[in-house]
Structures are given as structure tokens and as C-alpha cells.
N, C-alpha and C. Protein backbone atom coordinates (compact mmCIF):
# COMPACT_ATOMS: atom_id res chain seq x y z
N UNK A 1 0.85 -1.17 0.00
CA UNK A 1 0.00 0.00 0.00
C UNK A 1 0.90 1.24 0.00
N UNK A 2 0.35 2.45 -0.83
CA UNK A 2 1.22 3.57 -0.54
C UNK A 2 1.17 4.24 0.36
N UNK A 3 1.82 5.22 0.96
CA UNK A 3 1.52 5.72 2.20
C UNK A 3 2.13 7.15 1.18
N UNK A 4 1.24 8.42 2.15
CA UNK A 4 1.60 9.62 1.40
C UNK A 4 2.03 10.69 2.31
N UNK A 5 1.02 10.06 3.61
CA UNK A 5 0.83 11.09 4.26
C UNK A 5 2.00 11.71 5.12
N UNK A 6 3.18 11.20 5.56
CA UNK A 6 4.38 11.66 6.58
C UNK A 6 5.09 12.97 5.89
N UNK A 7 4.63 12.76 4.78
CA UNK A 7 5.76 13.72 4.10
C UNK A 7 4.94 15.24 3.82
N UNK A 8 3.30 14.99 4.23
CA UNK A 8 2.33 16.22 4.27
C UNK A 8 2.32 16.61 5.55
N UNK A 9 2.38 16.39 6.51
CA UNK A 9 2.33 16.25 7.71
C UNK A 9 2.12 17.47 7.80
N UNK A 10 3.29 18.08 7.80
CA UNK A 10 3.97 19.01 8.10
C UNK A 10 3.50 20.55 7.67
N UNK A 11 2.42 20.59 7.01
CA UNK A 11 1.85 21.58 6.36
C UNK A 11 1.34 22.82 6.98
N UNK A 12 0.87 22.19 7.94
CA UNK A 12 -0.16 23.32 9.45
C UNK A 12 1.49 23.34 9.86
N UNK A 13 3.16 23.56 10.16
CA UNK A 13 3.78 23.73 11.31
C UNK A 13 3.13 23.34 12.31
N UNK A 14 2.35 22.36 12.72
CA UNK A 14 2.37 21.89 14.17
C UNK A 14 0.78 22.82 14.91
N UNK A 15 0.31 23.85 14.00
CA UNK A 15 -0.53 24.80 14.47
C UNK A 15 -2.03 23.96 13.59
N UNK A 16 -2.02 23.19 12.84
CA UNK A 16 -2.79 22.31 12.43
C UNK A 16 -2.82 22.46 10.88
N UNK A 17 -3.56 22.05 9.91
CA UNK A 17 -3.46 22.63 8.36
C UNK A 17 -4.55 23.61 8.46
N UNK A 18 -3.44 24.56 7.72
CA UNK A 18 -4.17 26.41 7.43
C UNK A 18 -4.59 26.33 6.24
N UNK A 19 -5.76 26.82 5.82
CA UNK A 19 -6.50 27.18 4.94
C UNK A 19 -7.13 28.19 4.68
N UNK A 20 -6.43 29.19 3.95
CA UNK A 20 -7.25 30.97 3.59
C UNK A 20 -8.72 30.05 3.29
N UNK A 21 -9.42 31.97 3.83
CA UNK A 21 -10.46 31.95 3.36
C UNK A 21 -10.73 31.92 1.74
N UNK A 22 -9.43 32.65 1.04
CA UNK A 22 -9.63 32.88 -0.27
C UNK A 22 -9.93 30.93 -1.17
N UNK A 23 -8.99 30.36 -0.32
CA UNK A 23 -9.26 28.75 -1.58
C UNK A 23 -9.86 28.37 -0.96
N UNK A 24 -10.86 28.20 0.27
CA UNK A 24 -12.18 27.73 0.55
C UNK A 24 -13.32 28.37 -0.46
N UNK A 25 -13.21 29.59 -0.50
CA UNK A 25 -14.14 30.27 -1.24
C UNK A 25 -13.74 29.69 -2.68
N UNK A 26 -12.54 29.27 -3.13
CA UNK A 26 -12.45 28.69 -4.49
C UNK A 26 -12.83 27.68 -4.80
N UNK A 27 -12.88 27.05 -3.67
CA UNK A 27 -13.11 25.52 -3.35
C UNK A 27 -15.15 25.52 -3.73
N UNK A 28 -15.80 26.29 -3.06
CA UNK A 28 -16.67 26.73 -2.65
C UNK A 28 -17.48 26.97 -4.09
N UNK A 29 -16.60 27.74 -4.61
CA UNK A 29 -16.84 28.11 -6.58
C UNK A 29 -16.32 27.42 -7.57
N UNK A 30 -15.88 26.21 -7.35
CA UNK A 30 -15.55 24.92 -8.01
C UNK A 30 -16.68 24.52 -8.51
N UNK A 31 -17.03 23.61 -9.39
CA UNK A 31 -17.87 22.45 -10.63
C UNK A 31 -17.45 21.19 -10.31
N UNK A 32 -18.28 20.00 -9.71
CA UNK A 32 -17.66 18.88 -9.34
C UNK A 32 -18.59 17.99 -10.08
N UNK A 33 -18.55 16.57 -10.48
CA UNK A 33 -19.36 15.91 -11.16
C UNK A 33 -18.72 14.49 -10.60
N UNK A 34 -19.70 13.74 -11.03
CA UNK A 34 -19.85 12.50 -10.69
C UNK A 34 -20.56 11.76 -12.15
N UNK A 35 -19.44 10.35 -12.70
CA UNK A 35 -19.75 10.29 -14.10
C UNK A 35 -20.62 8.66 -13.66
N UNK A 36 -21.85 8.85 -13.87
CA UNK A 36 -22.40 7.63 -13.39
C UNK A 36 -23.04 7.06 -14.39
N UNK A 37 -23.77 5.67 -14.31
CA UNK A 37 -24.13 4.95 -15.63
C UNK A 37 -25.01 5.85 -16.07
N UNK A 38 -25.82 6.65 -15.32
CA UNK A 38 -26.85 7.43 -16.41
C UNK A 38 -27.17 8.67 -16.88
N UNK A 39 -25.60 8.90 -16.91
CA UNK A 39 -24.89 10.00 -17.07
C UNK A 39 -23.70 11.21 -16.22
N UNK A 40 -23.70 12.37 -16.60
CA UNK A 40 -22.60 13.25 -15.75
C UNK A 40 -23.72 13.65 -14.49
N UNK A 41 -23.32 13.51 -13.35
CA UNK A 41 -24.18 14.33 -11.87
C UNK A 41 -23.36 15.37 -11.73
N UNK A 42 -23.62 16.45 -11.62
CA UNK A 42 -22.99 18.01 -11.58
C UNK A 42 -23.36 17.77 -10.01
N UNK A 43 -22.55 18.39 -9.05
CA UNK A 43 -22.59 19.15 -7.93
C UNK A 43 -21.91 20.01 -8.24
N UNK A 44 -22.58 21.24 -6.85
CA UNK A 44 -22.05 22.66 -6.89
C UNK A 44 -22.66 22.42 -4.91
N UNK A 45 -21.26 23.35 -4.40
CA UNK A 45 -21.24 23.46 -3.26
C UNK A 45 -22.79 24.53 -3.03
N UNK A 46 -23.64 24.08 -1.97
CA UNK A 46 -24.55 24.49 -1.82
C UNK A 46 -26.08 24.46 -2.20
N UNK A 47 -25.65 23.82 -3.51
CA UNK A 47 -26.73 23.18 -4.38
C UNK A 47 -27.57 21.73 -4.14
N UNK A 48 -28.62 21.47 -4.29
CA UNK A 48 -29.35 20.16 -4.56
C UNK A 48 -28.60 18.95 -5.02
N UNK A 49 -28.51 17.86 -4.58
CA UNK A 49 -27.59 16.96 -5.11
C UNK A 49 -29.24 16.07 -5.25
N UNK A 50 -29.98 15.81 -6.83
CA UNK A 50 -30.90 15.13 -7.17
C UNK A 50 -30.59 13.78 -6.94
N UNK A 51 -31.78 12.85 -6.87
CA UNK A 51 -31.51 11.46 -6.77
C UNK A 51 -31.25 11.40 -8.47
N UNK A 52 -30.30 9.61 -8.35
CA UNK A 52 -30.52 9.19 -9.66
C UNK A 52 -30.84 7.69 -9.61
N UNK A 53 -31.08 6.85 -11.07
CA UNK A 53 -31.44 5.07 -10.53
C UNK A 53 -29.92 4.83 -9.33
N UNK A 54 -28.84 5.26 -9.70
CA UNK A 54 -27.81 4.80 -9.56
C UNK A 54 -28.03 5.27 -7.72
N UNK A 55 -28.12 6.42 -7.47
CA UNK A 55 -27.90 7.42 -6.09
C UNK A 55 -29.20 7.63 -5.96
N UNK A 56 -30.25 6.63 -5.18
CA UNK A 56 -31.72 7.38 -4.41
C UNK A 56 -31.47 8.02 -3.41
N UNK A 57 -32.75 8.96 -3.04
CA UNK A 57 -32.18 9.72 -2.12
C UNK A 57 -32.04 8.92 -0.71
N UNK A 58 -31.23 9.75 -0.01
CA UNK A 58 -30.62 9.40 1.43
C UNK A 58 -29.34 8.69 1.01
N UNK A 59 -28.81 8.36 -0.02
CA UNK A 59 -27.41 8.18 -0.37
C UNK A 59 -26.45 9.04 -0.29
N UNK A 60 -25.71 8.55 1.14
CA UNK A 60 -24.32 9.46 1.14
C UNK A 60 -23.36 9.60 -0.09
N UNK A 61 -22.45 10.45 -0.91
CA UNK A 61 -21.91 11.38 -2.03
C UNK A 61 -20.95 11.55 -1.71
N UNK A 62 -19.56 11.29 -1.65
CA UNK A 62 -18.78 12.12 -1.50
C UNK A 62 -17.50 12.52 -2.41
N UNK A 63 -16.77 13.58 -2.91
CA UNK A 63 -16.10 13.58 -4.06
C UNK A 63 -14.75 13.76 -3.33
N UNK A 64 -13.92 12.66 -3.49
CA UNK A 64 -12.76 12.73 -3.31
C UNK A 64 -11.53 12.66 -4.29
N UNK A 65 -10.66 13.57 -3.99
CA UNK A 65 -8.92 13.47 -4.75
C UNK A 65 -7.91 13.24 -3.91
N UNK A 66 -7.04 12.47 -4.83
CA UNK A 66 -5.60 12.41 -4.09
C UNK A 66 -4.61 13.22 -5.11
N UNK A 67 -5.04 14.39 -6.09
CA UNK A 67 -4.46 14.74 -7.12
C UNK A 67 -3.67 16.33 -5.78
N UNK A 68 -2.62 16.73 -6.36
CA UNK A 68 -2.03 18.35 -5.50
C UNK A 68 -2.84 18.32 -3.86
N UNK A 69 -1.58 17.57 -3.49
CA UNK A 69 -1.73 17.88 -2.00
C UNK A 69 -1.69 19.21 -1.56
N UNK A 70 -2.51 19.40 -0.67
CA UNK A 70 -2.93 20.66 0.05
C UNK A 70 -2.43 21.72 -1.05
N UNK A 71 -3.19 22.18 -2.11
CA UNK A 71 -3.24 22.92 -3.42
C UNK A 71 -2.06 23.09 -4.16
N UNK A 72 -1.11 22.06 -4.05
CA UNK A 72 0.47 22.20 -4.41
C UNK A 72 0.36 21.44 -5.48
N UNK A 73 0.42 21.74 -6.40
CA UNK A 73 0.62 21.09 -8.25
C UNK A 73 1.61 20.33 -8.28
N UNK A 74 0.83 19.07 -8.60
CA UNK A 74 2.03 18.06 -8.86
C UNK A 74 2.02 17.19 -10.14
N UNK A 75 2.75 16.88 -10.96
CA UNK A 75 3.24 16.52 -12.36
C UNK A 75 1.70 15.49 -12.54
N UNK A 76 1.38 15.16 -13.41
CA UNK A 76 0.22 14.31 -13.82
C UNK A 76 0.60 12.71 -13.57
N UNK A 77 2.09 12.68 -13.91
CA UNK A 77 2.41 11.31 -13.02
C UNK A 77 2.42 11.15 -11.89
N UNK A 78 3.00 11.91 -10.71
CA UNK A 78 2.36 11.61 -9.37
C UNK A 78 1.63 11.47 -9.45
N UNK A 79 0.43 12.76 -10.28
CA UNK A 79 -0.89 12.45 -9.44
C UNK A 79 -1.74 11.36 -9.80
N UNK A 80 -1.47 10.80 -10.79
CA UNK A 80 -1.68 9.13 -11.59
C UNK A 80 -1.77 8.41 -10.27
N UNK A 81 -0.15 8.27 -9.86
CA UNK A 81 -0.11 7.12 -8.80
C UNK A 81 -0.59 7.62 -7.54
N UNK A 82 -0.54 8.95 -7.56
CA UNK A 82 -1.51 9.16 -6.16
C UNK A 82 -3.08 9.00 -6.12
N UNK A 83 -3.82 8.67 -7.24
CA UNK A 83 -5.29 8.68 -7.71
C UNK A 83 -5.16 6.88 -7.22
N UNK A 84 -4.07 6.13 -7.87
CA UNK A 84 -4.34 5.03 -7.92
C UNK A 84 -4.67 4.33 -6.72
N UNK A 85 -3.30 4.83 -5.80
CA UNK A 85 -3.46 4.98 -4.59
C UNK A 85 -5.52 4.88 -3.74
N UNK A 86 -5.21 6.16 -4.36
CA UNK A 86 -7.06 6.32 -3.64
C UNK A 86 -7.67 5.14 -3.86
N UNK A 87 -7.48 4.83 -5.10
CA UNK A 87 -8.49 3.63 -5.40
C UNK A 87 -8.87 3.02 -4.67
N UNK A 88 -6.88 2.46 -4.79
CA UNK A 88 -7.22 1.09 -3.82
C UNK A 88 -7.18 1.15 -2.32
N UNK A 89 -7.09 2.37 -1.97
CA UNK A 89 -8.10 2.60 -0.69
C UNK A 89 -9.37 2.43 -0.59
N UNK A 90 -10.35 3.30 -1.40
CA UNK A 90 -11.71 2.67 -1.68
C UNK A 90 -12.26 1.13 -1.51
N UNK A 91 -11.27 0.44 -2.79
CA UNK A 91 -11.26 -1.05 -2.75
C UNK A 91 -11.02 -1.32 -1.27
N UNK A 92 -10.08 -1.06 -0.43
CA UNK A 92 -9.70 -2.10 0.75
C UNK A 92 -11.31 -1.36 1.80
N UNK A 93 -12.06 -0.82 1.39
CA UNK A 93 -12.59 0.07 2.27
C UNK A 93 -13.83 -0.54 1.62
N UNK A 94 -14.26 -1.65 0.65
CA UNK A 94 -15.05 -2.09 -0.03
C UNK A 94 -16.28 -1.34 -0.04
N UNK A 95 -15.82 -0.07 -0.81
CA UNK A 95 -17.43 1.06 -1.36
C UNK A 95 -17.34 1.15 -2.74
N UNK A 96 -18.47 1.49 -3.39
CA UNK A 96 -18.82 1.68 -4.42
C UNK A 96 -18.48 3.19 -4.76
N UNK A 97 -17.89 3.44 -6.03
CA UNK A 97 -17.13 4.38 -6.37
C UNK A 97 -17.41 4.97 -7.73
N UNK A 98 -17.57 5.83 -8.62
CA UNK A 98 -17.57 6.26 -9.75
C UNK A 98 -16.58 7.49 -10.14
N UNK A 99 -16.06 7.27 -11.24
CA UNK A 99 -15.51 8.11 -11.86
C UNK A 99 -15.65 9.57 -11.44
N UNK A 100 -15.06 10.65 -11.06
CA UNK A 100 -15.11 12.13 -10.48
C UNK A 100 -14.24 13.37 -11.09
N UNK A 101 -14.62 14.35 -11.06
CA UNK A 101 -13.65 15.78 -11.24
C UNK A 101 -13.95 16.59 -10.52
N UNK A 102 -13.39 17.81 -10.18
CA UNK A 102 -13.54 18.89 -9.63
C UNK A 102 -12.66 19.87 -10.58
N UNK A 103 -13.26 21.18 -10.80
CA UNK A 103 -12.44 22.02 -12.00
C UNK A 103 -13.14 23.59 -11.74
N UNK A 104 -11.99 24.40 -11.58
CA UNK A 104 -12.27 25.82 -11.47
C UNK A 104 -13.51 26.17 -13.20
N UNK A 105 -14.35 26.76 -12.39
CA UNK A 105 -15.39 27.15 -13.55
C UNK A 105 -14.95 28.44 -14.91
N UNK A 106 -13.86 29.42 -13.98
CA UNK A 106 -13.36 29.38 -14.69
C UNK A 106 -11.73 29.40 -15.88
N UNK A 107 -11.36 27.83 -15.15
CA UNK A 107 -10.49 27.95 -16.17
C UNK A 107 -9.13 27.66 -15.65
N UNK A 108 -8.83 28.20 -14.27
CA UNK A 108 -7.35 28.63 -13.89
C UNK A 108 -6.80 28.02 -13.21
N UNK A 109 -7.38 26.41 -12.88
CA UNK A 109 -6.96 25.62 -12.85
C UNK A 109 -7.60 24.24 -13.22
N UNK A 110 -6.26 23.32 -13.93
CA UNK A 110 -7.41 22.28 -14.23
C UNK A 110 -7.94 21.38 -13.41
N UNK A 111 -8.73 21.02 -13.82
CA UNK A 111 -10.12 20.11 -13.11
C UNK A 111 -9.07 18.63 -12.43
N UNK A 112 -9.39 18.67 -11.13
CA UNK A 112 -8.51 17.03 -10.83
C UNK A 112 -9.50 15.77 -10.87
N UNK A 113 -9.14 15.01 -11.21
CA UNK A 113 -9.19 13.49 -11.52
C UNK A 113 -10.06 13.10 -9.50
N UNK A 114 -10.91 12.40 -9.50
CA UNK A 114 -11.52 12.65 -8.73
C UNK A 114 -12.12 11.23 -8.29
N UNK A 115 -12.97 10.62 -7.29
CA UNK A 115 -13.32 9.69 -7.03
C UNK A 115 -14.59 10.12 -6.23
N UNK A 116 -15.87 9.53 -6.64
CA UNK A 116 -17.58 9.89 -5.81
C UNK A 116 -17.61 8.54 -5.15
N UNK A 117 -17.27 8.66 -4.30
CA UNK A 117 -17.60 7.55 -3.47
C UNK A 117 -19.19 7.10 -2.80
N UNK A 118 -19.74 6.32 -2.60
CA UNK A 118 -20.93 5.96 -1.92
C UNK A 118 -20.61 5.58 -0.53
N UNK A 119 -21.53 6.35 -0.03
CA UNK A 119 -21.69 6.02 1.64
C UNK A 119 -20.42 6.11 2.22
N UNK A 120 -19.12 6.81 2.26
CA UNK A 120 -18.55 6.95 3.04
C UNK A 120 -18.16 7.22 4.45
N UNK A 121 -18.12 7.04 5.72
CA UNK A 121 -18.14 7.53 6.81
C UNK A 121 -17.25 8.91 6.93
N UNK A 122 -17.70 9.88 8.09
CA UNK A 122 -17.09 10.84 8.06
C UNK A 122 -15.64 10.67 8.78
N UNK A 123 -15.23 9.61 9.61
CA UNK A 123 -14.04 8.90 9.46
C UNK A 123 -13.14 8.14 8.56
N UNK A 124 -13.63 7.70 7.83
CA UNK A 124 -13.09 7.44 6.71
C UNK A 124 -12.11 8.57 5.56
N UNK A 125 -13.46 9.31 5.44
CA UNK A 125 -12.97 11.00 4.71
C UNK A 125 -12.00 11.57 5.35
N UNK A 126 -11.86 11.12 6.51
CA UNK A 126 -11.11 12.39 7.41
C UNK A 126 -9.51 11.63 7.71
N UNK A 127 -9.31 10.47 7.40
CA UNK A 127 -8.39 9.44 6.99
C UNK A 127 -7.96 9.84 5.86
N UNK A 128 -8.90 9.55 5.02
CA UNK A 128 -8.36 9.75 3.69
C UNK A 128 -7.42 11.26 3.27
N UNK A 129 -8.38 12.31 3.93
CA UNK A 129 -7.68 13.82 3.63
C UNK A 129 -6.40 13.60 4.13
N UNK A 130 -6.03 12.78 5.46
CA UNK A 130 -5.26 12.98 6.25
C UNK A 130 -3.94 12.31 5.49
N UNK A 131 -4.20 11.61 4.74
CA UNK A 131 -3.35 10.52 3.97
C UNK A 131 -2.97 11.03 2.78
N UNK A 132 -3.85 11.48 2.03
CA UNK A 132 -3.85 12.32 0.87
C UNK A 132 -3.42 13.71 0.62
N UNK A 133 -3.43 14.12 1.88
CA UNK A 133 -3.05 15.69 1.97
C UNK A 133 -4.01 16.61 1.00
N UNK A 134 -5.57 16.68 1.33
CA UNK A 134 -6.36 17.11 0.83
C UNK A 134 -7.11 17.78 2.25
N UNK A 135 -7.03 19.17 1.50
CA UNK A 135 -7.85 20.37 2.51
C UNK A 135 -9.28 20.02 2.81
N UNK A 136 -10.03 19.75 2.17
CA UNK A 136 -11.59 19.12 1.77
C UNK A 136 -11.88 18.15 1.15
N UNK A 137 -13.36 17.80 1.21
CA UNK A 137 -13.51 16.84 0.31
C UNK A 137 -15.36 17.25 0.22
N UNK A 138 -15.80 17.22 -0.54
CA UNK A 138 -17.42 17.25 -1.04
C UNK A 138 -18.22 16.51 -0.99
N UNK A 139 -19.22 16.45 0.18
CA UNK A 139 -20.34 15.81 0.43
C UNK A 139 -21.76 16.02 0.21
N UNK A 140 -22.56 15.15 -0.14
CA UNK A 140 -23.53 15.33 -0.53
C UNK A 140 -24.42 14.24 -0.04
N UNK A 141 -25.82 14.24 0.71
CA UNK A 141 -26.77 13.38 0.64
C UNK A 141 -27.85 13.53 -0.63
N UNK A 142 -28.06 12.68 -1.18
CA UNK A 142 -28.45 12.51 -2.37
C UNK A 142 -30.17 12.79 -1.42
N UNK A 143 -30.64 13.88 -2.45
CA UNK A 143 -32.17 15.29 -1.80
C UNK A 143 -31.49 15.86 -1.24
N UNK A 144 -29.96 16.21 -0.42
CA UNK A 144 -30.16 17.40 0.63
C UNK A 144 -29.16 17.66 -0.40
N UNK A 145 -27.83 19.18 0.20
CA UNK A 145 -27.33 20.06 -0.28
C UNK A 145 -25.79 19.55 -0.54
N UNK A 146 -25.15 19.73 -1.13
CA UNK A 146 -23.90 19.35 -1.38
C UNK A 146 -23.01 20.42 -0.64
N UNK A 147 -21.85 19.94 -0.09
CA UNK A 147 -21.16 21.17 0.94
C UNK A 147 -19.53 20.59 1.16
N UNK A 148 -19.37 21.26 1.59
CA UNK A 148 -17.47 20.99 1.75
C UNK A 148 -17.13 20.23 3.36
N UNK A 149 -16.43 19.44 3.47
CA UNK A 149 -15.87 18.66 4.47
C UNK A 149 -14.53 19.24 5.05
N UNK A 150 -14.35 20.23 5.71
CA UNK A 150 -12.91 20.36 5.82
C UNK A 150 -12.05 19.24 6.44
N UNK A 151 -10.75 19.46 5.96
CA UNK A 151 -9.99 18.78 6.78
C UNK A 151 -9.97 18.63 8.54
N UNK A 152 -9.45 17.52 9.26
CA UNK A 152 -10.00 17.49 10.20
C UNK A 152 -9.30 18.40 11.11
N UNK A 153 -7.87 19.02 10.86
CA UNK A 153 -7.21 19.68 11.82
C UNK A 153 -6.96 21.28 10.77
N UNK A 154 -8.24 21.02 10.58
CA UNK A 154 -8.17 22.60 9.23
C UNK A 154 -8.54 23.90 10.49
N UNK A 155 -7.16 24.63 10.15
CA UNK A 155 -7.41 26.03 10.82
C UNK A 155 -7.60 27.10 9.82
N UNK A 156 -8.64 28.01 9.69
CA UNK A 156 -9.06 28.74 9.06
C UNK A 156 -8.50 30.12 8.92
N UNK A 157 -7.17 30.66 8.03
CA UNK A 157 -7.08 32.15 8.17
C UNK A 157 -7.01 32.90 6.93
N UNK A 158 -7.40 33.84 7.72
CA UNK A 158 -7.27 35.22 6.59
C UNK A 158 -6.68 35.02 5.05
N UNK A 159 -6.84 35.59 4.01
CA UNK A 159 -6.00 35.28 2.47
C UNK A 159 -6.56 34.62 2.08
């Protein structure tokens, strides 16, 4: 198994992981989708996450990456083997999963490679960020609102 996380650790200095308000709010104004058999599911933070055959409602949603740890751009080959990684986390975590992106609406950065997981626990997610070195992750109950998960030791400042 890969392990990612020792080498993110370190991101918060010890004060926990910092996150401006400015890339929450980007985060916030992101386009996320979920590519399922009966087609693309758009989420938008704040928005309706509709049922589908695939997702009835009361189905937990959640859109996860292992692509640019904590918003740090990394070559498309890491982030290959860091996606793969996720996978087979998913797999050992035996959930049902579909194809995912997340992508600035407009433009200025590209969209990462993504994973919609079903029914995830909010321990699980909070593992995974922790492993992945991911600030958030996007949840949704399939009828209620789609919304952001921060990281679990996410301190919130200014910028």
C-alpha cells in the first residue's frame, strides 16, 4: 500500500493545516461531477444533489482526490499514482465508487481526476484527507445540499 501522508504532515507547522479563506471560497466556486451509468451528476457546493437510478435519495456522495496535496501542483504522473493509490483505498474500504472531477469554472486551474464515493463515513474522509493531503472533500446526501468537508485539523485564516 502507498503511504503519502508523513511527508504532508507538516503543512499546518504543528498549528494544524491552514486554509485561507480565499481557496475555501475557491473551493466553494468549483464544478464537481460524478460520471455515473446514467450519465454526468454536476454538484455545486450548496446546491441540490438530485436522486438518480444509480444514487436514491438518502445516499451518502462524496467527491474525493488524491491529485495536489494541500493545493500544491504536482506533475500528472504523481498524481496518476496518487489517484491510484485512492483507489485502492476505496477497494480495501469495499465502497462503491464512480468516476469524479472537480475544475475551477473558470479555467485557472485544471479540473482534478476525482473519485464519488458511496456512503462513506465521516471517518473514513477524514483518513483519507489525512493521507492524501487534501484540505476538503465534497459531500452530498443525495435530496439534501452538497457542501465541503474540511480537513480534520483545518485552521481557518485570513488570504
Amino acid at each position: 500500500m502507498t503511504e503519502f501522508a508523513p511527508a504532508l504532515m507538516d503543512q499546518g507547522n504543528g498549528d494544524g493545516v491552514l486554509i485561507a479563506r480565499s481557496l475555501i471560497a475557491a473551493y466553494e466556486a468549483a464544478h464537481y461531477g460524478a460520471d455515473l451509468p446514467s450519465g454526468r451528476m454536476a454538484l455545486e457546493i450548496g446546491k441540490p444533489c438530485p436522486p438518480t437510478d444509480a444514487l436514491p435519495v438518502g445516499t451518502r456522495l462524496a467527491v474525493v482526490t488524491a491529485w495536489n496535496p494541500f493545493s500544491n501542483v504536482l506533475s500528472d504522473t504523481e498524481n496518476a499514482s496518487r489517484h491510484e493509490a485512492l483507489v485502492e483505498a476505496i477497494y480495501v474500504a469495499r465502497l462503491a465508487w464512480y468516476p469524479a472531477s472537480g475544475g475551477d469554472p473558470a479555467g485557472e486551474w485544471e479540473p482534478e481526476i476525482s473519485a464519488a464515493v458511496v456512503d462513506p463515513s465521516d471517518e473514513l474522509l477524514d483518513q483519507w484527507m489525512i493521507r492524501f493531503g487534501q484540505n476538503a472533500v465534497v459531500v452530498a446526501v443525495v435530496g439534501g445540499l452538497a457542501q465541503l468537508r474540511l480537513h480534520p485539523w483545518a485552521v481557518i485564516v485570513d488570504g
